[in-house]
PDB file of N, CA and C in Angstrom:
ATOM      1  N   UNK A   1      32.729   3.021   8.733  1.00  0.00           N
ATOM      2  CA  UNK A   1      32.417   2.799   7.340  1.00  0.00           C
ATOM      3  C   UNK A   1      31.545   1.552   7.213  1.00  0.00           C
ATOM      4  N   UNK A   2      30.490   1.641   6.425  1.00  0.00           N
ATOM      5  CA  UNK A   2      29.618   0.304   6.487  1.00  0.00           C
ATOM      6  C   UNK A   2      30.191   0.062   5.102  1.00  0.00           C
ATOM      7  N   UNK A   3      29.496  -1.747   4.707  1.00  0.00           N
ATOM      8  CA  UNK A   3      30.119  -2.304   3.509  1.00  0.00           C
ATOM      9  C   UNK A   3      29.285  -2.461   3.061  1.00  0.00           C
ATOM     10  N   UNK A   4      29.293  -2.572   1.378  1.00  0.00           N
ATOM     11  CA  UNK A   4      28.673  -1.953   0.432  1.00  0.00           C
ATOM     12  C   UNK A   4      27.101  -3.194   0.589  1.00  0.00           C
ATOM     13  N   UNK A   5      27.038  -4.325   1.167  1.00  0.00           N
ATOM     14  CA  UNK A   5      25.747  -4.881   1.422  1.00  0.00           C
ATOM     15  C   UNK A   5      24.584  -4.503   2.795  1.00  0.00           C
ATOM     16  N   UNK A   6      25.089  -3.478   3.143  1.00  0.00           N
ATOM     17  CA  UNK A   6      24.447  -3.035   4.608  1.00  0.00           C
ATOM     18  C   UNK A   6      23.891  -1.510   4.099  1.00  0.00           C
ATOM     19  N   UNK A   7      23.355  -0.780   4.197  1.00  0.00           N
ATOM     20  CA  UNK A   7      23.043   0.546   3.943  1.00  0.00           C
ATOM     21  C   UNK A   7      22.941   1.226   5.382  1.00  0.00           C
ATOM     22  N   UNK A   8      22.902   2.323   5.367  1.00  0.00           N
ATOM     23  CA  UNK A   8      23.338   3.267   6.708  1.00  0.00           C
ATOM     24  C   UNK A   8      22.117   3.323   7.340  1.00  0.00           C
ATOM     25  N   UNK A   9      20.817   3.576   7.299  1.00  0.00           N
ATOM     26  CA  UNK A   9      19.514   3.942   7.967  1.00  0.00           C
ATOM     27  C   UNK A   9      18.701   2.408   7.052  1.00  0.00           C
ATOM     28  N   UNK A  10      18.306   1.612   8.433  1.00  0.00           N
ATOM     29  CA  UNK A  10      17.213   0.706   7.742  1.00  0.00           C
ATOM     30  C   UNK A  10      15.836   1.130   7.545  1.00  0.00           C
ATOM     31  N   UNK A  11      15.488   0.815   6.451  1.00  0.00           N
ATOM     32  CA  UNK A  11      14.095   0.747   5.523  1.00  0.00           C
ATOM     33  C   UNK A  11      12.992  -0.258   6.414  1.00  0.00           C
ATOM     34  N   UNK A  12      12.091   0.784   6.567  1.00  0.00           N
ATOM     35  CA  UNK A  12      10.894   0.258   6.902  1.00  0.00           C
ATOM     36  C   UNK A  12       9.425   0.538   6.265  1.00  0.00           C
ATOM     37  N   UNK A  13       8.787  -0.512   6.151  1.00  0.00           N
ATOM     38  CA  UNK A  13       7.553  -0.659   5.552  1.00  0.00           C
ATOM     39  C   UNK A  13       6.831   0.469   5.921  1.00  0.00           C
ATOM     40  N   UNK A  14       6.013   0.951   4.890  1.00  0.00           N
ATOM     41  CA  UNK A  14       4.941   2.315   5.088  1.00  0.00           C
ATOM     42  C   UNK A  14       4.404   1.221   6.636  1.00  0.00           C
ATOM     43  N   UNK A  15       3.589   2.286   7.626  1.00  0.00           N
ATOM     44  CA  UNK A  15       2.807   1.632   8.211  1.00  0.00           C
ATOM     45  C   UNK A  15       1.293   2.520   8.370  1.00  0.00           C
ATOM     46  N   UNK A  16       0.429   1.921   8.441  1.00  0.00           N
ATOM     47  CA  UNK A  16      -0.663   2.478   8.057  1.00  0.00           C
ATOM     48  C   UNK A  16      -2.144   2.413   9.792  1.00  0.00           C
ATOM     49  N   UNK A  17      -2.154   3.510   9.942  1.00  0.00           N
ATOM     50  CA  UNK A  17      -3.337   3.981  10.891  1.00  0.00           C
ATOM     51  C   UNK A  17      -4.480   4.168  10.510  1.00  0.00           C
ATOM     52  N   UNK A  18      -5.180   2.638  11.094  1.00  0.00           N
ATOM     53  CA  UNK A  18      -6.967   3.786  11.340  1.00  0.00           C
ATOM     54  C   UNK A  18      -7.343   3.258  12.460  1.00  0.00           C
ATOM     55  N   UNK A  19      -8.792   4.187  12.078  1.00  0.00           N
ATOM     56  CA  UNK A  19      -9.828   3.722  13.748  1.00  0.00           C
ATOM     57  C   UNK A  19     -10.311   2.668  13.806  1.00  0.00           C
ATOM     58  N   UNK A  20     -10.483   1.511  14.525  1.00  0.00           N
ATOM     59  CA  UNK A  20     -10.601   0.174  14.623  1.00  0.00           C
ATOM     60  C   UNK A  20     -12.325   0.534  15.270  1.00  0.00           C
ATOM     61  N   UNK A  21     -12.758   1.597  16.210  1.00  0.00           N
ATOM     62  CA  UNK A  21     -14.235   1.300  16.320  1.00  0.00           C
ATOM     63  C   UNK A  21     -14.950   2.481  14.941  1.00  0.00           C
ATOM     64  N   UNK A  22     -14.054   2.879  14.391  1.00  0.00           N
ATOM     65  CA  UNK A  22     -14.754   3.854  13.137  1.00  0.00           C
ATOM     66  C   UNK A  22     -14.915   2.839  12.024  1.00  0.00           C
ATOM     67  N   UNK A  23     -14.198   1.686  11.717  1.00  0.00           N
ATOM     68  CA  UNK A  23     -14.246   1.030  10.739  1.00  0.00           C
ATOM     69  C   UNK A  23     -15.149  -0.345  11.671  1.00  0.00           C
ATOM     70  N   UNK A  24     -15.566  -0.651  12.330  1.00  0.00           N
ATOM     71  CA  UNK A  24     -16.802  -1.429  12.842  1.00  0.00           C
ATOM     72  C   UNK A  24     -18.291  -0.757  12.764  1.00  0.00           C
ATOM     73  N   UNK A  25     -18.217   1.295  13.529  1.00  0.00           N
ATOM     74  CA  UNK A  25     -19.310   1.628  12.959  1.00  0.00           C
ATOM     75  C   UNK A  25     -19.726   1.333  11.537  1.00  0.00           C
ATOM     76  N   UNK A  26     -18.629   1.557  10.822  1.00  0.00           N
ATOM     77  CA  UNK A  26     -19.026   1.690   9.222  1.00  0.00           C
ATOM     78  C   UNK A  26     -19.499   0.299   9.135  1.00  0.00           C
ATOM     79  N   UNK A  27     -18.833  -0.872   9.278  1.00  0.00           N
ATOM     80  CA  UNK A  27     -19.377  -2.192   9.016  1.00  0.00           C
ATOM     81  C   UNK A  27     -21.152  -2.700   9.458  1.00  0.00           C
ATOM     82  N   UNK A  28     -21.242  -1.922  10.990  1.00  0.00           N
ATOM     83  CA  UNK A  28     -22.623  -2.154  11.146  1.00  0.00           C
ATOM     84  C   UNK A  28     -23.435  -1.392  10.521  1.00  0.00           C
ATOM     85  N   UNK A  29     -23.728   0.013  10.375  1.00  0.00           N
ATOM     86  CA  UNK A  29     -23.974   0.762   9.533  1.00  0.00           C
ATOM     87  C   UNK A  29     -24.244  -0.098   7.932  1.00  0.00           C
ATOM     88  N   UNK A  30     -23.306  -0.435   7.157  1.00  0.00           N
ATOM     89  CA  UNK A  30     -23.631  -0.810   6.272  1.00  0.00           C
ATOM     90  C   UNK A  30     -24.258  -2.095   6.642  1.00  0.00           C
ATOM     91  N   UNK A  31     -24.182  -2.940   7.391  1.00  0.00           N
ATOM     92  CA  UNK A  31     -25.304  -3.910   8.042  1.00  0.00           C
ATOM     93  C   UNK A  31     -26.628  -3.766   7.941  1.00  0.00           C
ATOM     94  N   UNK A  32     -26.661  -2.905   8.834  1.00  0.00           N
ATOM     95  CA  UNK A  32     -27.936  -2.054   9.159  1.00  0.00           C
ATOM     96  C   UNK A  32     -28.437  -1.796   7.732  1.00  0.00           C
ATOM     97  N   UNK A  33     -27.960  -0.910   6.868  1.00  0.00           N
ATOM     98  CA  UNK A  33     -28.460  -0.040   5.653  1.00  0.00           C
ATOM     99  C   UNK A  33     -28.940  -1.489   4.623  1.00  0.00           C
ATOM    100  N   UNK A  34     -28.259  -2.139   4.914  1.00  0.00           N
ATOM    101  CA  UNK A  34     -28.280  -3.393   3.554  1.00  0.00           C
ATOM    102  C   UNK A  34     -29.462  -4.323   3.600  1.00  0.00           C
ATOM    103  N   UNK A  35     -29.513  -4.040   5.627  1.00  0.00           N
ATOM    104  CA  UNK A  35     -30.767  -5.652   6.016  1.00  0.00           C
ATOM    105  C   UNK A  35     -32.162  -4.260   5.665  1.00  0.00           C
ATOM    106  N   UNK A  36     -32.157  -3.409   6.091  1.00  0.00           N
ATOM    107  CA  UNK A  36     -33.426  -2.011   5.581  1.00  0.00           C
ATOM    108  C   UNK A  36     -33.592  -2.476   4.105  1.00  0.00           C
ATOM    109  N   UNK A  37     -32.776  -1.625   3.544  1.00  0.00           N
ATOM    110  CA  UNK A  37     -32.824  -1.831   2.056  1.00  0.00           C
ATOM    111  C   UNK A  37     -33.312  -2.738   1.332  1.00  0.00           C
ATOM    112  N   UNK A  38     -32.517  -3.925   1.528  1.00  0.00           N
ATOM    113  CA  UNK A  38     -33.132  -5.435   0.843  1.00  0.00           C
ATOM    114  C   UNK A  38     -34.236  -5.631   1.399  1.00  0.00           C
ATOM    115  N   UNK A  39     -34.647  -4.951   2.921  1.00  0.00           N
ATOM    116  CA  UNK A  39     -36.290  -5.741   3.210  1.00  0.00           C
ATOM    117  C   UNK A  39     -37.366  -4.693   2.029  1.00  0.00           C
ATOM    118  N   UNK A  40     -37.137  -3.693   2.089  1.00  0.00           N
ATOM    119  CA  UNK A  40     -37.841  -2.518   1.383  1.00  0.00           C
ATOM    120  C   UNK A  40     -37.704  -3.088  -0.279  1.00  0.00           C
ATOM    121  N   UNK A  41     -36.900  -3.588  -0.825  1.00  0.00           N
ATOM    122  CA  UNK A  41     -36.706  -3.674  -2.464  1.00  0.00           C
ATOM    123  C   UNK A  41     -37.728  -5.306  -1.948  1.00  0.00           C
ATOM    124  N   UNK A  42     -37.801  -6.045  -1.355  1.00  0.00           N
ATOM    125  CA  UNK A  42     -38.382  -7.004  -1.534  1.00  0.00           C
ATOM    126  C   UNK A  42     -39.408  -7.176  -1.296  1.00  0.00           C
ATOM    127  N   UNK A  43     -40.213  -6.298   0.368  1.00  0.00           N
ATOM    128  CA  UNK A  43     -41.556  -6.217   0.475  1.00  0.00           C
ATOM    129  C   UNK A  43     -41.961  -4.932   0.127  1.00  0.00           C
ATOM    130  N   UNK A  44     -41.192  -4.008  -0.046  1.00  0.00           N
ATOM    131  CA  UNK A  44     -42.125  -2.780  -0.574  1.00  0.00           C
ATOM    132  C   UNK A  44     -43.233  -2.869  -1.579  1.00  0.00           C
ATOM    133  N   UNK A  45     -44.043  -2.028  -1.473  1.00  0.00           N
ATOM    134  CA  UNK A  45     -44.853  -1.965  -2.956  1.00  0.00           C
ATOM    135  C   UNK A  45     -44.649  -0.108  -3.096  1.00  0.00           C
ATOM    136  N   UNK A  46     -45.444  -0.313  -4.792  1.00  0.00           N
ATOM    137  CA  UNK A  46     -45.542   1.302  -5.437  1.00  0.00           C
ATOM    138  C   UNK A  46     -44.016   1.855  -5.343  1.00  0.00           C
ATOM    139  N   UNK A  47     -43.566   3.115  -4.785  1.00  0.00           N
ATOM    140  CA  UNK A  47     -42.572   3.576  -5.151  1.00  0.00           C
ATOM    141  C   UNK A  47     -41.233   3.354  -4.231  1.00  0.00           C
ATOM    142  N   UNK A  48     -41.897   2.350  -3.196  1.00  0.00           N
ATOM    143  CA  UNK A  48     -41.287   2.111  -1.913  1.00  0.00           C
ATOM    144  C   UNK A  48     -39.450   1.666  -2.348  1.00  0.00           C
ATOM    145  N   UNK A  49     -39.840   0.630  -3.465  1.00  0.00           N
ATOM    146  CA  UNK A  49     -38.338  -0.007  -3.807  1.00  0.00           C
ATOM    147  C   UNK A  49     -37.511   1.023  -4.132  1.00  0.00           C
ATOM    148  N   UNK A  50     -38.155   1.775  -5.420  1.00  0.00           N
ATOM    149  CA  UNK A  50     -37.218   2.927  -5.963  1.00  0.00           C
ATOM    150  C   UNK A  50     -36.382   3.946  -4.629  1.00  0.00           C
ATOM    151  N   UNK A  51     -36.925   4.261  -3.781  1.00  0.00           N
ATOM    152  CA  UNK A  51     -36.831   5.284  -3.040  1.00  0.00           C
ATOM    153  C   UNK A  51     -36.084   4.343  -2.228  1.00  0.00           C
ATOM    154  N   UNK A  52     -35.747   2.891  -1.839  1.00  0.00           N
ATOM    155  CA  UNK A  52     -34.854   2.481  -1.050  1.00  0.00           C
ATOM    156  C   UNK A  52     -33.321   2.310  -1.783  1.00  0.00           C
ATOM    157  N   UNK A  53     -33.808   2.161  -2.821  1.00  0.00           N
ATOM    158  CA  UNK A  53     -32.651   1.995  -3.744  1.00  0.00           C
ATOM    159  C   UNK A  53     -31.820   3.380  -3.755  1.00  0.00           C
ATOM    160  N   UNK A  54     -32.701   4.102  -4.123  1.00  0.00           N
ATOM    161  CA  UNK A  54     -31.964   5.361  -4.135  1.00  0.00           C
ATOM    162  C   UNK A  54     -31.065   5.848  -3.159  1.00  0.00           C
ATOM    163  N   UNK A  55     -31.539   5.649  -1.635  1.00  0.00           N
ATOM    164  CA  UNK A  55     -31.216   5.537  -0.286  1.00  0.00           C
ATOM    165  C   UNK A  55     -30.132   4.829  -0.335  1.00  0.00           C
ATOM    166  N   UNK A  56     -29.839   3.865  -0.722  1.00  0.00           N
ATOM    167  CA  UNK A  56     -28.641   2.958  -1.061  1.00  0.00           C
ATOM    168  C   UNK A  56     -27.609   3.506  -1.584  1.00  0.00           C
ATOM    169  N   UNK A  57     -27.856   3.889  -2.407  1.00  0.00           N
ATOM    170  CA  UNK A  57     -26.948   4.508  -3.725  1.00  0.00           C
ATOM    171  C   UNK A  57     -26.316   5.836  -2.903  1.00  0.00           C
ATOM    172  N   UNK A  58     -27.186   6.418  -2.243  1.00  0.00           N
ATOM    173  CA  UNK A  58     -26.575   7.580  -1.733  1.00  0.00           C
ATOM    174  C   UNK A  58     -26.074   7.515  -0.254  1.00  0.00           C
ATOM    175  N   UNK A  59     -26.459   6.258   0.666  1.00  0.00           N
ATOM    176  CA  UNK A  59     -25.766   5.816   1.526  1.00  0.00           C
ATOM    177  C   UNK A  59     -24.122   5.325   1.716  1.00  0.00           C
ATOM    178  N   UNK A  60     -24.144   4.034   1.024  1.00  0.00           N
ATOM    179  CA  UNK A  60     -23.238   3.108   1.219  1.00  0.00           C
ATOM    180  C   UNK A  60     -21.996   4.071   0.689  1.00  0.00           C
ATOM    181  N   UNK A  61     -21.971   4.641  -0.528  1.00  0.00           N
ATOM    182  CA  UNK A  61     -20.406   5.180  -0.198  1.00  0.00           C
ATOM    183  C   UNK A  61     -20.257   6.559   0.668  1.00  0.00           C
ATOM    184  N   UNK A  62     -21.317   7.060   0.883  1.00  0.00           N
ATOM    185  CA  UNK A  62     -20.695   7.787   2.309  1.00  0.00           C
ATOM    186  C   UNK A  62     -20.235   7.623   3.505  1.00  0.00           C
ATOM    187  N   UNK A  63     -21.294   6.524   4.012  1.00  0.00           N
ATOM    188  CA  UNK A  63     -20.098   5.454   4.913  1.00  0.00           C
ATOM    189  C   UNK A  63     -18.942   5.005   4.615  1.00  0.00           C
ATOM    190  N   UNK A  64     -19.078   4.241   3.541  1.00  0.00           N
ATOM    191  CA  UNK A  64     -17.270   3.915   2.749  1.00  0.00           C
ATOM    192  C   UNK A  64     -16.600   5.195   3.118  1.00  0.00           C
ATOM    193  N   UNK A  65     -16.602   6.075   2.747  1.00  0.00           N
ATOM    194  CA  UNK A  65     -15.919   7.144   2.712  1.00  0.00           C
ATOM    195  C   UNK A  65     -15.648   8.170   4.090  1.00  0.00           C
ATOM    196  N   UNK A  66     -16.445   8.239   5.192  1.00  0.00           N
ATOM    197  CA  UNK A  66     -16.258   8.599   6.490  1.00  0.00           C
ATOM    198  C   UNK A  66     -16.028   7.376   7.376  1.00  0.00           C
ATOM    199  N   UNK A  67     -15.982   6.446   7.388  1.00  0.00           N
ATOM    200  CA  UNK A  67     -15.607   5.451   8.379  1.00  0.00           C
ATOM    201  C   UNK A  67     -14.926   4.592   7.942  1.00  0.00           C
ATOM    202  N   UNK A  68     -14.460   3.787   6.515  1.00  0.00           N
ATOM    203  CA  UNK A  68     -13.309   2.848   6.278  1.00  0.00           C
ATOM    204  C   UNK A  68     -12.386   3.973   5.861  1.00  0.00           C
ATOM    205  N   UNK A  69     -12.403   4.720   4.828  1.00  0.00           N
ATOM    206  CA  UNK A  69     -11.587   5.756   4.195  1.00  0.00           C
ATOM    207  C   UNK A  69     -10.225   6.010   5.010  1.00  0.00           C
ATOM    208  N   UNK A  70     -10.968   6.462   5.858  1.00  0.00           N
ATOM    209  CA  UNK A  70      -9.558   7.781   6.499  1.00  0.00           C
ATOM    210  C   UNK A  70      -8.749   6.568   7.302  1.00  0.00           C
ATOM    211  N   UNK A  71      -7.550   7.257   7.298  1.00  0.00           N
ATOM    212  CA  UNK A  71      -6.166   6.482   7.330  1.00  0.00           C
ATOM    213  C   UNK A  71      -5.582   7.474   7.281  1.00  0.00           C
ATOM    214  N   UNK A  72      -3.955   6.954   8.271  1.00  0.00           N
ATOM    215  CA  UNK A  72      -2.142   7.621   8.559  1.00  0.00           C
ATOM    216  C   UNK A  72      -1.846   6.489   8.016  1.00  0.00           C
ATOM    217  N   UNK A  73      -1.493   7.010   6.702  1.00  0.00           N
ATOM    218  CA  UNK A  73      -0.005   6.672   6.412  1.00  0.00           C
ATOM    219  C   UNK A  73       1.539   6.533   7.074  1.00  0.00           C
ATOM    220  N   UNK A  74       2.450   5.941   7.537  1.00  0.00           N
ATOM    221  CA  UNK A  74       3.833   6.993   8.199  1.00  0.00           C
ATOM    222  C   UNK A  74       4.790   5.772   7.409  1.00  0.00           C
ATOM    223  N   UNK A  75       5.944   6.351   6.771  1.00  0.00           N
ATOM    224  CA  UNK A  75       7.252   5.835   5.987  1.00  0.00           C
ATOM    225  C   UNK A  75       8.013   6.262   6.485  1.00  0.00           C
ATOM    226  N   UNK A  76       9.189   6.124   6.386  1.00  0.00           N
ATOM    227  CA  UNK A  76      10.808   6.817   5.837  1.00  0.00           C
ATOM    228  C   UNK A  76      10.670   8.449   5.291  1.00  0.00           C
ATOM    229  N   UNK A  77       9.955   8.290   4.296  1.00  0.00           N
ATOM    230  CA  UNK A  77       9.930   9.832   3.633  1.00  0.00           C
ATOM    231  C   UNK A  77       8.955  10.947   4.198  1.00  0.00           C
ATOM    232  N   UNK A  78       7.558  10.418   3.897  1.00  0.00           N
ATOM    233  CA  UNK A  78       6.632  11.475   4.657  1.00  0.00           C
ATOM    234  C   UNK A  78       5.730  10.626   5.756  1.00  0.00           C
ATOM    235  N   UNK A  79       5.066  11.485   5.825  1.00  0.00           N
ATOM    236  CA  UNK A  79       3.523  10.885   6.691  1.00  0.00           C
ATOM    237  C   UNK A  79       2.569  11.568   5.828  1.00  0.00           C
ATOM    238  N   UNK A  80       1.753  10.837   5.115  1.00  0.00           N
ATOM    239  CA  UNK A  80       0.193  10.962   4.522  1.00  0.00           C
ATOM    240  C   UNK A  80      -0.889  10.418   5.243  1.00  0.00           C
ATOM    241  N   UNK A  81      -2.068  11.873   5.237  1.00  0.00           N
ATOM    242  CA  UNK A  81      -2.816  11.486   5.906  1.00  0.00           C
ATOM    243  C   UNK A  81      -4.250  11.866   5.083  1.00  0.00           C
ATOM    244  N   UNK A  82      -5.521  10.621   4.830  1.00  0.00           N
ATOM    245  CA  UNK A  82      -6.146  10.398   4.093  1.00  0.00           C
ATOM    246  C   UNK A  82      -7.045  10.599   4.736  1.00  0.00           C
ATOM    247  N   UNK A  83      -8.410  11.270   4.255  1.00  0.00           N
ATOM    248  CA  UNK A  83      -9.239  11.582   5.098  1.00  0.00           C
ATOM    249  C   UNK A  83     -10.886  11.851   3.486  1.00  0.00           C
ATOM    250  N   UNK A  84     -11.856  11.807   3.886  1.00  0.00           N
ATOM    251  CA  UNK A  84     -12.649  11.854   3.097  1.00  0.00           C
ATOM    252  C   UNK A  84     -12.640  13.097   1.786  1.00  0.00           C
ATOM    253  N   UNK A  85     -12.021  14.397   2.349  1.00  0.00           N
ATOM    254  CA  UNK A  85     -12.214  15.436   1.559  1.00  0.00           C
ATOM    255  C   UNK A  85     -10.815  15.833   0.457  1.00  0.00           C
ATOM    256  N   UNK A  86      -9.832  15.075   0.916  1.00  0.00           N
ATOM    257  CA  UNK A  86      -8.318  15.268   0.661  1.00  0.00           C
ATOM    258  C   UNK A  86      -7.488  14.282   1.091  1.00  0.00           C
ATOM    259  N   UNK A  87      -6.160  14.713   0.839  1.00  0.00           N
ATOM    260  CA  UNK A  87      -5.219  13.645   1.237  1.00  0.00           C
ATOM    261  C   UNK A  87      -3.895  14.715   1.344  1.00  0.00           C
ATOM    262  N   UNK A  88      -3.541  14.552   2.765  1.00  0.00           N
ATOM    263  CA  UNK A  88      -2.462  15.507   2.847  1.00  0.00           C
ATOM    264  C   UNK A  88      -1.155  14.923   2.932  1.00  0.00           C
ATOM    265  N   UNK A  89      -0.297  15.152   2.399  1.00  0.00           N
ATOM    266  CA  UNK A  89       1.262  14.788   2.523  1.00  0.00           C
ATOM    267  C   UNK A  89       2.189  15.649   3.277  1.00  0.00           C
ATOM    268  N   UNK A  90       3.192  15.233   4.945  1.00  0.00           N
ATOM    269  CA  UNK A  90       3.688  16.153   4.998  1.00  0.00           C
ATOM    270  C   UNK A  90       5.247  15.300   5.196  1.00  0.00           C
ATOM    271  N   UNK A  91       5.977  16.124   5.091  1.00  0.00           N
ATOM    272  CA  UNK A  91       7.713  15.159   4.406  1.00  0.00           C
ATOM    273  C   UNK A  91       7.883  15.757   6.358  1.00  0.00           C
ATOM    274  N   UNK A  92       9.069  14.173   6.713  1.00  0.00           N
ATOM    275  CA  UNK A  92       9.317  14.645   7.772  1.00  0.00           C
ATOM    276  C   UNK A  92      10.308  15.833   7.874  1.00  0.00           C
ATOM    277  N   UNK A  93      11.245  15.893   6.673  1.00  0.00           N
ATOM    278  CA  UNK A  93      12.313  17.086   6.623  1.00  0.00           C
ATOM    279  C   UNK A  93      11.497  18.310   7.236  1.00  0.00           C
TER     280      UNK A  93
END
């Protein structure tokens, strides 16, 4: 019999998985995209800026989103697993 300040199964913190060289690609990548970009919005001429900008806009969160994004979740209750298109939950029961 345990007493009423102890509980039967100890509680542990969600703990959380990702890729350590997927989230460095993404960091250089957005490196890369940012030192392009800013050289193009600053020395470009004519339509050069617009069209880097745009490049931007449609870059940076796709990286966000395929290389920091995805993550394991794992708790007590389920394991969630986060990924660019969805997010799946599966209960360990």
């Amino acid at each position: 019999m345990t007493s009423p300040d102890q509980s039967p199964e100890p509680a542990y913190a969600e703990r959380v998985f990702r890729s350590p060289a997927g989230i460095a690609g993404g960091v250089l990548l957005l490196a890369l995209a940012a030192w392009m970009g800013i050289d193009a919005l600053v020395r470009g001429h004519g339509s050069t800026p617009w069209f880097a900008l745009a490049g931007l806009l449609l870059a940076v969160p796709l990286v966000v989103a395929f290389t920091m994004r995805p993550a394991v979740f794992a708790d007590d209750d389920r394991l969630r697993i986060r990924n660019p298109f969805r997010t799946i939950l599966l209960p360990w029961a």
